[in-house]
PDB file of N, CA and C in Angstrom:
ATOM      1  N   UNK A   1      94.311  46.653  40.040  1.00  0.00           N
ATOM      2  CA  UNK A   1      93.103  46.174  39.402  1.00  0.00           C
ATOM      3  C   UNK A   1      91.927  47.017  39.861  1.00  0.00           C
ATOM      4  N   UNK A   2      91.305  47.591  38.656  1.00  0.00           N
ATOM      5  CA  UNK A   2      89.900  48.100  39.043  1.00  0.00           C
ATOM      6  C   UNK A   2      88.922  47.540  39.396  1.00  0.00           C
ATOM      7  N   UNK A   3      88.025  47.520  40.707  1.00  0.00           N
ATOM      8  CA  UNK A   3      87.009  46.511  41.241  1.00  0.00           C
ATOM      9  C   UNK A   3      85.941  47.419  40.261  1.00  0.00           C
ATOM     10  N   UNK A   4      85.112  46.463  40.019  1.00  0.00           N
ATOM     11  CA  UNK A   4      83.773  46.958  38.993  1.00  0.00           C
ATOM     12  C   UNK A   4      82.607  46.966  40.502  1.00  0.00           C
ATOM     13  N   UNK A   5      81.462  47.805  39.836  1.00  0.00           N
ATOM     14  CA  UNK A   5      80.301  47.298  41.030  1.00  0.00           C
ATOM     15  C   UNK A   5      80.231  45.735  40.938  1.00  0.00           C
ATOM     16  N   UNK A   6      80.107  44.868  40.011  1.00  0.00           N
ATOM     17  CA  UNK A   6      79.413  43.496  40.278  1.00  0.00           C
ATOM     18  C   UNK A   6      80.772  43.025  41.227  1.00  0.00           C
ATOM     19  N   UNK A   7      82.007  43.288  41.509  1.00  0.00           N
ATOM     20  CA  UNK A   7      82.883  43.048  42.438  1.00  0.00           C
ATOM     21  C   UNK A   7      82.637  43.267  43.314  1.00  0.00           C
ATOM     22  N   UNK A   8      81.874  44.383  44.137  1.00  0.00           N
ATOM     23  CA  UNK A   8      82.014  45.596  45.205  1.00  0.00           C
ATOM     24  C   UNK A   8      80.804  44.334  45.452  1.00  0.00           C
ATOM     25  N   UNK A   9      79.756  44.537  44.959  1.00  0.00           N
ATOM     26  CA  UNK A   9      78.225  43.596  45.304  1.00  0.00           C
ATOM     27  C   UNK A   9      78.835  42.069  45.930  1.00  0.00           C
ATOM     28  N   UNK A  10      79.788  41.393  45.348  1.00  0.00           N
ATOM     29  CA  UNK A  10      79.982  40.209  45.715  1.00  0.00           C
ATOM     30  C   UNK A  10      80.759  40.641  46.874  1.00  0.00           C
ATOM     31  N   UNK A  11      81.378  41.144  47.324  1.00  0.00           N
ATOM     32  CA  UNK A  11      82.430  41.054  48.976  1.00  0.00           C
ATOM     33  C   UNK A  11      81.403  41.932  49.639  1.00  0.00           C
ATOM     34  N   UNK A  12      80.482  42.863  48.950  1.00  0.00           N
ATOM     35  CA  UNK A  12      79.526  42.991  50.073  1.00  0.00           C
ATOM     36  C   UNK A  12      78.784  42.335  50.884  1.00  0.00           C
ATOM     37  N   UNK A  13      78.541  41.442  49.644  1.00  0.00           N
ATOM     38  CA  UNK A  13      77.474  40.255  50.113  1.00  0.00           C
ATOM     39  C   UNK A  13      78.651  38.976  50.930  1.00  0.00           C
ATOM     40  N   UNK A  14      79.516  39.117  50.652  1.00  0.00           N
ATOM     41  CA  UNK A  14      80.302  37.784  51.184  1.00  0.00           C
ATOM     42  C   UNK A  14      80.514  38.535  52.928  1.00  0.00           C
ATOM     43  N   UNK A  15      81.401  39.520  53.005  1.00  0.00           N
ATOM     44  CA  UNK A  15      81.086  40.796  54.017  1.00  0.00           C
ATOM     45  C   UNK A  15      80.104  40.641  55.273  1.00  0.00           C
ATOM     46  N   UNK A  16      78.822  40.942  54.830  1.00  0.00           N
ATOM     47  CA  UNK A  16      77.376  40.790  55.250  1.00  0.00           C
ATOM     48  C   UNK A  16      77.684  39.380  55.783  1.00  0.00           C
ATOM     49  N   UNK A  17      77.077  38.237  55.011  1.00  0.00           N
ATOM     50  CA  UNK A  17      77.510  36.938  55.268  1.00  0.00           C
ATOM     51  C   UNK A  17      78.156  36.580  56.600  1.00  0.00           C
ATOM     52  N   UNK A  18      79.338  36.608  56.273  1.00  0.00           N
ATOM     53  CA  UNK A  18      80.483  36.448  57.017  1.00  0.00           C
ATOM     54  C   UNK A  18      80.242  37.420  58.930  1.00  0.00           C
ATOM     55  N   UNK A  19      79.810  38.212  58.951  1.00  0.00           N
ATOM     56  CA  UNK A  19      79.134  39.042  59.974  1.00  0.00           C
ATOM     57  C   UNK A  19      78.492  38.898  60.886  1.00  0.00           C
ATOM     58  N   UNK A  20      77.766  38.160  59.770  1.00  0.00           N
ATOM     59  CA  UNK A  20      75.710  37.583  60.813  1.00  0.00           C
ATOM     60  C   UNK A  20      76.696  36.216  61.172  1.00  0.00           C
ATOM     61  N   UNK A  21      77.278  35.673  60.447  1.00  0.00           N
ATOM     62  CA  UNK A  21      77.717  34.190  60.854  1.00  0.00           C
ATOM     63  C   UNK A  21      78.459  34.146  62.121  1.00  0.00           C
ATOM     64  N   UNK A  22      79.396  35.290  62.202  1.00  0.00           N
ATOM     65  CA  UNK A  22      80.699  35.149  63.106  1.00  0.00           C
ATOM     66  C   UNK A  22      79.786  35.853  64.278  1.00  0.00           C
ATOM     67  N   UNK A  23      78.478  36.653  64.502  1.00  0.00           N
ATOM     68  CA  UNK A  23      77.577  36.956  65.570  1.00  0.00           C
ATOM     69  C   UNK A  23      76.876  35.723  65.845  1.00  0.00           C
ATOM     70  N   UNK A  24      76.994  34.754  64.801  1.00  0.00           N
ATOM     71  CA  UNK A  24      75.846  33.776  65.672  1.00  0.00           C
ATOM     72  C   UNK A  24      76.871  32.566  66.169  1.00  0.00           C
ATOM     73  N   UNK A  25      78.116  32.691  65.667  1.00  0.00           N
ATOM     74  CA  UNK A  25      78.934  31.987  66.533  1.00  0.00           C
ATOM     75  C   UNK A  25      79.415  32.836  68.084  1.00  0.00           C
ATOM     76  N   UNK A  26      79.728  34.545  68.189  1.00  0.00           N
ATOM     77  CA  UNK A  26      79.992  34.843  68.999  1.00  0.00           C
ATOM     78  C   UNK A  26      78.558  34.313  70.039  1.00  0.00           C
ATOM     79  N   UNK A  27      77.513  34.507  69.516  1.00  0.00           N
ATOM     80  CA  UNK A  27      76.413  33.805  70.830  1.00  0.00           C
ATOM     81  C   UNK A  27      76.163  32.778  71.240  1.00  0.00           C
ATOM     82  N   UNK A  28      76.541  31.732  70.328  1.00  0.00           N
ATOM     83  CA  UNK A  28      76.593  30.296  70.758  1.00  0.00           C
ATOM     84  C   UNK A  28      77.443  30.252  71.648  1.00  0.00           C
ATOM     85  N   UNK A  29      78.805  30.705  71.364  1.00  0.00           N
ATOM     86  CA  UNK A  29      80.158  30.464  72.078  1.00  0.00           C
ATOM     87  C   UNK A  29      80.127  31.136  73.458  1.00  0.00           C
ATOM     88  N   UNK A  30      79.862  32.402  73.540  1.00  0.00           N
ATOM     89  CA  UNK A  30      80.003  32.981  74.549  1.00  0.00           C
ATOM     90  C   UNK A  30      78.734  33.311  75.168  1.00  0.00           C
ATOM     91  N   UNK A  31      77.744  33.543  74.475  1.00  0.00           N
ATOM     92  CA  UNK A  31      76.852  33.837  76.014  1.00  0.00           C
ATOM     93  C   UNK A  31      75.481  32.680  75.901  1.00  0.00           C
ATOM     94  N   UNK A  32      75.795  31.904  75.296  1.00  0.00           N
ATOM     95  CA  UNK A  32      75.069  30.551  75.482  1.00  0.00           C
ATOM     96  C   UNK A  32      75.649  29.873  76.195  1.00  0.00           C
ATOM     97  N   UNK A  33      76.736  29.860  76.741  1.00  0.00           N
ATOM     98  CA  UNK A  33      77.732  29.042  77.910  1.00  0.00           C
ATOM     99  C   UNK A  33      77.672  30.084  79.151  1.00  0.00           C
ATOM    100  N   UNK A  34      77.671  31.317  78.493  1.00  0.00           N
ATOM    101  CA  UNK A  34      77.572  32.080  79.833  1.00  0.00           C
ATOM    102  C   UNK A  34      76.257  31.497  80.870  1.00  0.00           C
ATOM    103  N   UNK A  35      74.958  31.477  79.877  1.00  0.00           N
ATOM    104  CA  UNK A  35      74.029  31.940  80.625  1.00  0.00           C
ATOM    105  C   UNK A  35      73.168  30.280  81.187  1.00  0.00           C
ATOM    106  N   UNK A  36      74.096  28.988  80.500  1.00  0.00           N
ATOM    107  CA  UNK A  36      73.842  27.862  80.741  1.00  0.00           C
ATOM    108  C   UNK A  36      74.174  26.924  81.447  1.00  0.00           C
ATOM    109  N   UNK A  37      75.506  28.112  82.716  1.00  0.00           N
ATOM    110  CA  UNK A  37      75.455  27.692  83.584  1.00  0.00           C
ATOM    111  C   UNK A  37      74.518  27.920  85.006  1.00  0.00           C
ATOM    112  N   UNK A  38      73.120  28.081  84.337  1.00  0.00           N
ATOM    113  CA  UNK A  38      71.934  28.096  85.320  1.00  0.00           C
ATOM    114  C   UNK A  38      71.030  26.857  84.865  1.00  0.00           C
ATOM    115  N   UNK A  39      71.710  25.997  84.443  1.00  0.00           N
ATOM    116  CA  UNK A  39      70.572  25.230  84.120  1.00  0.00           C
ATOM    117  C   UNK A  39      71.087  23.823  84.957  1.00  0.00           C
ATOM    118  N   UNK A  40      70.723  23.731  86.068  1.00  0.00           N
ATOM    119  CA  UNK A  40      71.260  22.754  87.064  1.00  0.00           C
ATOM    120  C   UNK A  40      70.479  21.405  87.558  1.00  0.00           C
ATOM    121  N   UNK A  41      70.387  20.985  86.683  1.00  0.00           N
ATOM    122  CA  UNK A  41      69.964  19.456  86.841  1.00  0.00           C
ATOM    123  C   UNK A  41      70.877  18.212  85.644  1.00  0.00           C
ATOM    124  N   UNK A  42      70.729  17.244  86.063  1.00  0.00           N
ATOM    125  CA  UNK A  42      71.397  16.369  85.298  1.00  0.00           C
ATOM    126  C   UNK A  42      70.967  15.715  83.954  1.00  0.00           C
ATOM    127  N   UNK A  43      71.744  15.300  82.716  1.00  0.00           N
ATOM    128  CA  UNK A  43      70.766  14.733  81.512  1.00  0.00           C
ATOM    129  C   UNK A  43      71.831  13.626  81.349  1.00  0.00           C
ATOM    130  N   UNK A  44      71.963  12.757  81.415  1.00  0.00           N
ATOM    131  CA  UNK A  44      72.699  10.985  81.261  1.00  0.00           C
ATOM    132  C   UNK A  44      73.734  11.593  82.140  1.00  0.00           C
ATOM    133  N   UNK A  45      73.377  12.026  83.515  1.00  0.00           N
ATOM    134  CA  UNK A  45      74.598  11.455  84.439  1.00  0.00           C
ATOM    135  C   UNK A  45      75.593  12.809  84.454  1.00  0.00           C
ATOM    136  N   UNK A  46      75.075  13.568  83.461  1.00  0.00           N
ATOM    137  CA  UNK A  46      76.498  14.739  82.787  1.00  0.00           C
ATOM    138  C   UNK A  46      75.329  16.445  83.512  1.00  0.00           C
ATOM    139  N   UNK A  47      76.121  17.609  84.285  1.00  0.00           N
ATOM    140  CA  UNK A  47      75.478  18.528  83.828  1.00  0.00           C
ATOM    141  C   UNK A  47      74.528  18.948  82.981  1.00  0.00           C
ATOM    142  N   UNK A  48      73.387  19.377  82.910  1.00  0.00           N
ATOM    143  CA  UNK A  48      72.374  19.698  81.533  1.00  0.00           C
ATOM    144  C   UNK A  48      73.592  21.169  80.540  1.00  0.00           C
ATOM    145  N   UNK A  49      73.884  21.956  81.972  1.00  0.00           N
ATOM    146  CA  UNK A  49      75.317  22.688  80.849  1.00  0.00           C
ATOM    147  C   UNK A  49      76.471  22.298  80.233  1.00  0.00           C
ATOM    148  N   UNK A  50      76.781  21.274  80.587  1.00  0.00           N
ATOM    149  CA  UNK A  50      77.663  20.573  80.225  1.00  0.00           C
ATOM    150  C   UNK A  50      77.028  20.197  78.164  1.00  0.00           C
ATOM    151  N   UNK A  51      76.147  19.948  78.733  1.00  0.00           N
ATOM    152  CA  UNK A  51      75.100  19.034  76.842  1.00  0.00           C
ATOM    153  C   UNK A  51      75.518  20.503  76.258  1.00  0.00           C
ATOM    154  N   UNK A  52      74.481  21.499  76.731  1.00  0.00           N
ATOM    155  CA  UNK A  52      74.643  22.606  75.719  1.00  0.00           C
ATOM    156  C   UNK A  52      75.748  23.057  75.605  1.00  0.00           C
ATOM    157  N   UNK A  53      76.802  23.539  76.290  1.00  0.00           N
ATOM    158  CA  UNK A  53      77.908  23.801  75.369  1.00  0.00           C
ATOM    159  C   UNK A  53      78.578  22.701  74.713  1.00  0.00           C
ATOM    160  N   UNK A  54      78.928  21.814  75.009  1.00  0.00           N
ATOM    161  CA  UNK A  54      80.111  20.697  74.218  1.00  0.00           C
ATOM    162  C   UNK A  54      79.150  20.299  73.370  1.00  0.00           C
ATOM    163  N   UNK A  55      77.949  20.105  73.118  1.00  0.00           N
ATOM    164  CA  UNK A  55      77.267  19.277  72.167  1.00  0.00           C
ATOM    165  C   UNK A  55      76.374  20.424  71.211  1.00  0.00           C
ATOM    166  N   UNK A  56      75.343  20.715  71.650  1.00  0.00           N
ATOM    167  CA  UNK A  56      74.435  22.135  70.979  1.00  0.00           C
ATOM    168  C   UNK A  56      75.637  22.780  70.051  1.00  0.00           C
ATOM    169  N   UNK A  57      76.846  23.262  70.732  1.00  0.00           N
ATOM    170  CA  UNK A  57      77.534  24.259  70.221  1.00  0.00           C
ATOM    171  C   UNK A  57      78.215  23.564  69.162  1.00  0.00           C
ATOM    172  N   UNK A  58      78.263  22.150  68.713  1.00  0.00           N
ATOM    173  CA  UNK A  58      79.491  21.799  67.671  1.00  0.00           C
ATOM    174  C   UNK A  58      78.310  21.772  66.485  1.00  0.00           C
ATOM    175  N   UNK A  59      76.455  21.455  67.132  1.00  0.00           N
ATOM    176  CA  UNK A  59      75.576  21.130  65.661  1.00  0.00           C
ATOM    177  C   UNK A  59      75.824  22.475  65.226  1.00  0.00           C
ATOM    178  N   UNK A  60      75.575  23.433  66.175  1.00  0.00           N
ATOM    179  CA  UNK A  60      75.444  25.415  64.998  1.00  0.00           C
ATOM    180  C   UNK A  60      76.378  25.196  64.471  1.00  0.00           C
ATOM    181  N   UNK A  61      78.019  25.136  64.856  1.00  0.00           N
ATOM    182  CA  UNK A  61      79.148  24.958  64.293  1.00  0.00           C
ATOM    183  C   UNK A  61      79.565  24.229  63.248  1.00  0.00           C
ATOM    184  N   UNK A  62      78.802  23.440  62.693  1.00  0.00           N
ATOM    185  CA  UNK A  62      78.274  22.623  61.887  1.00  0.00           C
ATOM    186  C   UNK A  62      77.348  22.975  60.458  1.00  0.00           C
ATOM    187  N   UNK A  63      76.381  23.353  61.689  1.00  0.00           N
ATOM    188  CA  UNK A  63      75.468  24.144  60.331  1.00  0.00           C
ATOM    189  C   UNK A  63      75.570  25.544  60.204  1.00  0.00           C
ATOM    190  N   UNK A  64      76.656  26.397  60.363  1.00  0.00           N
ATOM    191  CA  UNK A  64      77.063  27.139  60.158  1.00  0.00           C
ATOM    192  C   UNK A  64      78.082  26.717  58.844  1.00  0.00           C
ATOM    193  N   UNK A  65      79.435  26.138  59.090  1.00  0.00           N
ATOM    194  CA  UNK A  65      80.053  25.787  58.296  1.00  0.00           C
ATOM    195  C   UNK A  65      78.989  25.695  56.423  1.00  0.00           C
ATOM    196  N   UNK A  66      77.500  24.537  57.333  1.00  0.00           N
ATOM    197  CA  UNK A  66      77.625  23.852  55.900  1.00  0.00           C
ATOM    198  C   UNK A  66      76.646  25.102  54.965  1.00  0.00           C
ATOM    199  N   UNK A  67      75.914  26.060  55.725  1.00  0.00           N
ATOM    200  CA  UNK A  67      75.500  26.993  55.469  1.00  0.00           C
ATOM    201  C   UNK A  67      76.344  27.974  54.146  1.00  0.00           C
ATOM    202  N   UNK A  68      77.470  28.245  55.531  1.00  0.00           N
ATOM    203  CA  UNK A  68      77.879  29.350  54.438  1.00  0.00           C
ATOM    204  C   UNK A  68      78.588  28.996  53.020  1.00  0.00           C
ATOM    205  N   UNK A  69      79.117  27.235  53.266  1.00  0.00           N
ATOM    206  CA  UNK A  69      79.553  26.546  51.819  1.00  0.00           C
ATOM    207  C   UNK A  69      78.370  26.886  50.812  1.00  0.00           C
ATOM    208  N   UNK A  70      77.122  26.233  51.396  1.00  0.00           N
ATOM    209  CA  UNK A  70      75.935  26.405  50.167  1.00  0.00           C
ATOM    210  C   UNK A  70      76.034  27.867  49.624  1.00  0.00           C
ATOM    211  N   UNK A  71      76.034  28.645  50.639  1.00  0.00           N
ATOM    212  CA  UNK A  71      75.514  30.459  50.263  1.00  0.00           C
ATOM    213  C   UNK A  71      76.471  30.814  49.512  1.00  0.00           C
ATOM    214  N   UNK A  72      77.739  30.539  49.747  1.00  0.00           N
ATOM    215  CA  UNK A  72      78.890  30.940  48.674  1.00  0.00           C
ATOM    216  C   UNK A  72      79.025  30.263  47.466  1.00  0.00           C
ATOM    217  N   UNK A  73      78.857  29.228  47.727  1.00  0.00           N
ATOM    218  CA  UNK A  73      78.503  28.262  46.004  1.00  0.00           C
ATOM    219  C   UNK A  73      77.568  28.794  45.068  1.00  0.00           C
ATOM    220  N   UNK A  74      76.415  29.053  45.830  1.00  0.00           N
ATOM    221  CA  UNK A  74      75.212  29.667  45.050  1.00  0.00           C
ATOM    222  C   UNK A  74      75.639  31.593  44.654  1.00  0.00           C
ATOM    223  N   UNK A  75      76.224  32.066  45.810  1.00  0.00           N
ATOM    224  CA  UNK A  75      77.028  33.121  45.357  1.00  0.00           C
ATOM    225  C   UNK A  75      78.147  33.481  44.097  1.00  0.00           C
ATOM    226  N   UNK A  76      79.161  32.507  44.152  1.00  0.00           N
ATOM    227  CA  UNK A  76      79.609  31.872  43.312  1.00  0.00           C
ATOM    228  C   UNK A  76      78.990  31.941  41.783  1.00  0.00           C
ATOM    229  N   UNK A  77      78.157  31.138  41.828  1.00  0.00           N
ATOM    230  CA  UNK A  77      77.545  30.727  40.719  1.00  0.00           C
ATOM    231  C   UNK A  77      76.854  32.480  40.299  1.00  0.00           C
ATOM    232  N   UNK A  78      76.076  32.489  41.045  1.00  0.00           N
ATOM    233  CA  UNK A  78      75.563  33.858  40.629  1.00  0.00           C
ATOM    234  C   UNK A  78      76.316  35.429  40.151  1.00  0.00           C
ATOM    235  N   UNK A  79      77.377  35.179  40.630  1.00  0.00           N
ATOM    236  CA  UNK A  79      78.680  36.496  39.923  1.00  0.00           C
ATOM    237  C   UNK A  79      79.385  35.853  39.203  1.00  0.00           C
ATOM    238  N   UNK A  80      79.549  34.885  38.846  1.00  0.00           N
ATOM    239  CA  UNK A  80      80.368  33.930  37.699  1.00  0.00           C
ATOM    240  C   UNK A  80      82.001  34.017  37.896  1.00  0.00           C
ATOM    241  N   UNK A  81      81.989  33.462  39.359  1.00  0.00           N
ATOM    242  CA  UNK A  81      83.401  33.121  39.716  1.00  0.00           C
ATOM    243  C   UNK A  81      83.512  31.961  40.113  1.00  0.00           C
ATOM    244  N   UNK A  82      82.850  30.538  40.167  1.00  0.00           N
ATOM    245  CA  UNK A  82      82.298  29.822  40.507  1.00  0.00           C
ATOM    246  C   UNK A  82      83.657  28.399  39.967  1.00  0.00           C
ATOM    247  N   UNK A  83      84.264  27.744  40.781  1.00  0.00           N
ATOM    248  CA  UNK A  83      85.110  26.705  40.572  1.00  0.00           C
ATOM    249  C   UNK A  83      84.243  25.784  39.348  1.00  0.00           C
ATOM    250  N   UNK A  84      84.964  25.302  38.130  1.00  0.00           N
ATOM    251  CA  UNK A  84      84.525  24.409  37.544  1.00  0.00           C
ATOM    252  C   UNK A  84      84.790  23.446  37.899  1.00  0.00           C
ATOM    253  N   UNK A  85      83.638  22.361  37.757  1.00  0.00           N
ATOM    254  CA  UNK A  85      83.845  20.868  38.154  1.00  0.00           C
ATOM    255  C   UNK A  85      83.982  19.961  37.333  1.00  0.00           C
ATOM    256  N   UNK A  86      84.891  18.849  37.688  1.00  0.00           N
ATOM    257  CA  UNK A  86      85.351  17.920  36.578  1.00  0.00           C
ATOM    258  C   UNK A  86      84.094  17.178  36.002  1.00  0.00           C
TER     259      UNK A  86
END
């Protein structure tokens, strides 16, 4: 199958996307835990590092997910590959 440009434009853009997303999970994940074990006082009884990774890290993880659903839907829609709905 021949990819046309309006093909090449959509996995660029999905590509791109997909990139910035999986960098802002590599920083949540890894050096937001790295660097939050300096934060040494207590918040309900628990580590204050303890909150930011197990908790902070599941909302990005979260709004990451619901992010890139919207951006690809609206992507979607905009190259006209877009799931029809009942």
């Amino acid at each position: 199958m021949q990819l046309t440009d309006r093909h090449r434009q959509y996995w660029s853009k999905n590509l791109r996307i997909t990139a910035v997303l999986l960098a802002i999970w590599f920083f949540v994940t890894f050096v937001m835990g790295y660097f939050a074990r300096d934060l040494n006082f207590t918040f309900f009884g628990w580590p204050f590092s303890f909150w930011v990774s197990a908790q902070g890290a599941l909302i990005v993880y979260c709004l990451i997910i619901w992010f890139y659903a919207n951006y690809m839907n609206k992507l979607d829609q905009e190259h006209g590959v877009a799931e029809e709905e009942d």
